[in-house]
N, C-alpha and C. Protein backbone atom coordinates (compact mmCIF):
# COMPACT_ATOMS: atom_id res chain seq x y z
N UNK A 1 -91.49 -58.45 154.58
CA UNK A 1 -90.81 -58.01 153.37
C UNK A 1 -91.21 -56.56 153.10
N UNK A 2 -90.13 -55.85 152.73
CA UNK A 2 -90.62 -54.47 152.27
C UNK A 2 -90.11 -53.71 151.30
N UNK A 3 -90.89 -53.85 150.29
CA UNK A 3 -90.73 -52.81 148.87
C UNK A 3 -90.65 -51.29 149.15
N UNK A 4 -89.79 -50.79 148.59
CA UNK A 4 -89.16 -49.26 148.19
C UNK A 4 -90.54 -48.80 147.38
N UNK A 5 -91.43 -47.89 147.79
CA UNK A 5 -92.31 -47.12 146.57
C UNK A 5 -91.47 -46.08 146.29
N UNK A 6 -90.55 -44.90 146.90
CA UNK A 6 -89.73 -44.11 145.98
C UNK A 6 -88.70 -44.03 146.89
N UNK A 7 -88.36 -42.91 146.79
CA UNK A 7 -87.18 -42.48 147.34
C UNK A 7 -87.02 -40.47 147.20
N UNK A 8 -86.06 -40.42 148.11
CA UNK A 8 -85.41 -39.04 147.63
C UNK A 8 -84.26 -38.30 148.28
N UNK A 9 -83.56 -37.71 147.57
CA UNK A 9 -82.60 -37.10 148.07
C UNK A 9 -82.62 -35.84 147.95
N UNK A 10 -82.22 -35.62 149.82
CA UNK A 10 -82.43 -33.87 150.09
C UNK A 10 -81.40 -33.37 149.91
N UNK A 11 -81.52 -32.07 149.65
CA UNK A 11 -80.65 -30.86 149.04
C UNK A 11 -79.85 -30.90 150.74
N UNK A 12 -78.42 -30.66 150.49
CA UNK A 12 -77.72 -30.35 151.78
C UNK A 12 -77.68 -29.03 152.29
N UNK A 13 -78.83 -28.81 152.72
CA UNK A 13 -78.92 -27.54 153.95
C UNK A 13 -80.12 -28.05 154.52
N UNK A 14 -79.77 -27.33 156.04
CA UNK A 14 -80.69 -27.56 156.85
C UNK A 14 -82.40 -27.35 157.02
N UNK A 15 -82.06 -26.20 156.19
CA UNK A 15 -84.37 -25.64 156.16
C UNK A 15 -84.67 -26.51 154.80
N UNK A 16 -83.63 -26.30 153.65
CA UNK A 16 -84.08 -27.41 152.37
C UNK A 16 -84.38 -29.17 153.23
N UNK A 17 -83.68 -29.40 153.66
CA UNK A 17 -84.22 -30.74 154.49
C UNK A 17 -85.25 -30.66 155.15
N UNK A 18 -85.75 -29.75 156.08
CA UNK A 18 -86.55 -30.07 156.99
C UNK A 18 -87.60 -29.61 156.34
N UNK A 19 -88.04 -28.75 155.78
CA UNK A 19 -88.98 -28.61 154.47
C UNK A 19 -89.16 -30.14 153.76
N UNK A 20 -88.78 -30.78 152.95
CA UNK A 20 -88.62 -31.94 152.51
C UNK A 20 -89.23 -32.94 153.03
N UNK A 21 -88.47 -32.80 154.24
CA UNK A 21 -88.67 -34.30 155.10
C UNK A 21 -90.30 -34.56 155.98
N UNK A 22 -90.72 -32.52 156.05
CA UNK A 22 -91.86 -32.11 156.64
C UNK A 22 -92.73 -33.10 155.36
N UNK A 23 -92.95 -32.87 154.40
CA UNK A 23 -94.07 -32.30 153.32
C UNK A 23 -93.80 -34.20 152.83
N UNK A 24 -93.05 -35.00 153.03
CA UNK A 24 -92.89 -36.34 152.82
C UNK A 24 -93.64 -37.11 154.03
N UNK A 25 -93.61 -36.51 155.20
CA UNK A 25 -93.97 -37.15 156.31
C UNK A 25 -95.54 -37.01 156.22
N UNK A 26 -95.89 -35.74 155.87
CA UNK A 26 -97.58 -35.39 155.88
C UNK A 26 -98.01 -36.14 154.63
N UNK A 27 -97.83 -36.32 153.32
CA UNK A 27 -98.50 -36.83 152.41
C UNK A 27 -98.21 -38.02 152.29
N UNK A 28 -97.51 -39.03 153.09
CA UNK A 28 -97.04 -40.48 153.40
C UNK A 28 -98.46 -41.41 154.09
N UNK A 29 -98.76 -42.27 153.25
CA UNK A 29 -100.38 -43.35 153.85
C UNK A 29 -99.31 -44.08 154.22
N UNK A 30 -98.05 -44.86 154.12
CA UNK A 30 -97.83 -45.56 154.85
C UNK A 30 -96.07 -45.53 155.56
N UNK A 31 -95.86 -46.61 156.03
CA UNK A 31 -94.59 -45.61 157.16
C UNK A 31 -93.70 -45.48 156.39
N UNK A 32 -92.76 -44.01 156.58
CA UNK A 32 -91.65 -43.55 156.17
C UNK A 32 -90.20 -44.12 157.00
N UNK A 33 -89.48 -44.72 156.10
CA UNK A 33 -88.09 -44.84 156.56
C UNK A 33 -87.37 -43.76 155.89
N UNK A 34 -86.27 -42.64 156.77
CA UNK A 34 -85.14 -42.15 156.81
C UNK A 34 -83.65 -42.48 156.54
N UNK A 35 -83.21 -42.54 155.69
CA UNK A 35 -81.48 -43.06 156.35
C UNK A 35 -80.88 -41.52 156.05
N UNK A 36 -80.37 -41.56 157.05
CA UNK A 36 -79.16 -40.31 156.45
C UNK A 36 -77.01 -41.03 156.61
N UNK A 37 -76.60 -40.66 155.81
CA UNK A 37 -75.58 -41.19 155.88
C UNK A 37 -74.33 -40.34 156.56
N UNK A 38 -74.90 -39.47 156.95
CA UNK A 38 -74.02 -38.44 158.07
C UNK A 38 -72.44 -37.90 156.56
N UNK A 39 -71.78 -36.77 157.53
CA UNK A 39 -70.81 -36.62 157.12
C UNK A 39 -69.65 -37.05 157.41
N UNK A 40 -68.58 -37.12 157.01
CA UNK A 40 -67.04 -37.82 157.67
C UNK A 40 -66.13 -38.19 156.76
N UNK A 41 -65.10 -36.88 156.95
CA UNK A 41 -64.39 -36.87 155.70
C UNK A 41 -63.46 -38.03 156.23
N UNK A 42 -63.10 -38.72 157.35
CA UNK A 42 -62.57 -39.53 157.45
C UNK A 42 -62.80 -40.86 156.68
N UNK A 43 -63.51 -41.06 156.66
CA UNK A 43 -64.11 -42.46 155.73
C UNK A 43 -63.79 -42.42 154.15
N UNK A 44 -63.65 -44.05 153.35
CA UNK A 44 -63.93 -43.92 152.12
C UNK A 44 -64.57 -43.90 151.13
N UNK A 45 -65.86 -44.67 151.89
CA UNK A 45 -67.05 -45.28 151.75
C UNK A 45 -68.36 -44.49 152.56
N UNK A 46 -69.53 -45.20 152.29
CA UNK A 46 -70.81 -44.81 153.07
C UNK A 46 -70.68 -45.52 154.04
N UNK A 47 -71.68 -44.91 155.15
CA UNK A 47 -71.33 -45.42 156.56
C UNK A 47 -72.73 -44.89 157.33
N UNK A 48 -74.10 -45.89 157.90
CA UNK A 48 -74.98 -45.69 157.97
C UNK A 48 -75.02 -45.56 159.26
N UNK A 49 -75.23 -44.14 159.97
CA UNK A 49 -75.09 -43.83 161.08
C UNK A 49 -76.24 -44.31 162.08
N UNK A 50 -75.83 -44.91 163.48
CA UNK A 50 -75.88 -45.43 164.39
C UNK A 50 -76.87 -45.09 165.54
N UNK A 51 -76.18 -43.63 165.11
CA UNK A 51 -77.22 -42.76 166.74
C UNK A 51 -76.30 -41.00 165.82
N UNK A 52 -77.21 -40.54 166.17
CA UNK A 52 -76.92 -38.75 166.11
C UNK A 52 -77.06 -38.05 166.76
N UNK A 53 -76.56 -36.80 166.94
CA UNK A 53 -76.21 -35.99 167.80
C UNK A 53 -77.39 -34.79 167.04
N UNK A 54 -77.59 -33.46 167.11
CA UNK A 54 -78.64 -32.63 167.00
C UNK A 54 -77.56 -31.19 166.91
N UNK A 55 -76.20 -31.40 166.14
CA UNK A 55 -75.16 -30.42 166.89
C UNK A 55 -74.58 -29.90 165.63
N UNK A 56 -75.20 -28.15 165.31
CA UNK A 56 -74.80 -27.76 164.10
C UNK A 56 -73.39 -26.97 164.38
N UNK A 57 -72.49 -27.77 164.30
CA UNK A 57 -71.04 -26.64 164.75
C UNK A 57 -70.42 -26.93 163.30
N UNK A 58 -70.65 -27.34 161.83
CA UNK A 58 -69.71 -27.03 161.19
C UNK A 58 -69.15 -25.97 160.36
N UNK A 59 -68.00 -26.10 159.52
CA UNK A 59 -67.47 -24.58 160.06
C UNK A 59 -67.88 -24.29 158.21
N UNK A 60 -67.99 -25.06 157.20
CA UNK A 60 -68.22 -24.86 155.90
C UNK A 60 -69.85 -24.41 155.52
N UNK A 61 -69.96 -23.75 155.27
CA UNK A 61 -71.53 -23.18 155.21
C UNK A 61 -72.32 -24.45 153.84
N UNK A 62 -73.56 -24.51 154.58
CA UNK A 62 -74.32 -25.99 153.52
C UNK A 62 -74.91 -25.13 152.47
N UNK A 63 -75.48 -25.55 151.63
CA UNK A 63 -75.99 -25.52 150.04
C UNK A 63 -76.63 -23.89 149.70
N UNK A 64 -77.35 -23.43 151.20
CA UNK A 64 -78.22 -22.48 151.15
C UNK A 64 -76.96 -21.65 151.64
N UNK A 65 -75.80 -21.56 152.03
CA UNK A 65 -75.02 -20.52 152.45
C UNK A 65 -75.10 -20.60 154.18
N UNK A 66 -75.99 -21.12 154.87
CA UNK A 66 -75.84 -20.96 156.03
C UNK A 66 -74.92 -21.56 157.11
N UNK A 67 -74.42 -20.73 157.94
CA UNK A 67 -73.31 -21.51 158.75
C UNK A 67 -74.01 -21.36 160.19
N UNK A 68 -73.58 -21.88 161.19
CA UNK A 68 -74.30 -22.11 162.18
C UNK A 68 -73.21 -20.55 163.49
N UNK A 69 -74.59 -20.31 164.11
CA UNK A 69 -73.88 -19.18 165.09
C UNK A 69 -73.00 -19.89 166.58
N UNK A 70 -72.23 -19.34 166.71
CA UNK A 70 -70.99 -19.44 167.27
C UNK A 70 -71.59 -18.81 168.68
């Protein structure tokens, strides 16, 4: 059985996440679960992704302004 002690939701850009996810992982005594729910404007709903790819090609710049180089 496993109880939720918190939670959090990261800001959508890439260094605001990995900052985040860094500084959660180091001050964590016990194991951290991740979900990310990916993007996909196709869908209507949430949709808890499967397997991921590592592939910054989109073309709308995230929260911090950054778009990925071409």
């Amino acid at each position: 059985k496993f109880q939720v002690l918190s939670h959090t939701v990261l800001e959508t850009s890439g260094e605001g996440s990995k900052q985040a996810l860094a500084s959660l992982k180091e001050c964590s005594e016990t194991p951290v679960v991740f979900l990310h729910f990916g993007v996909n404007a196709g869908i209507k709903g949430f949709e808890l992704e499967s397997r991921a790819f590592n592939v910054a090609d989109f073309r709308v710049p995230d929260e911090r302004g950054w778009t990925p180089k071409r």
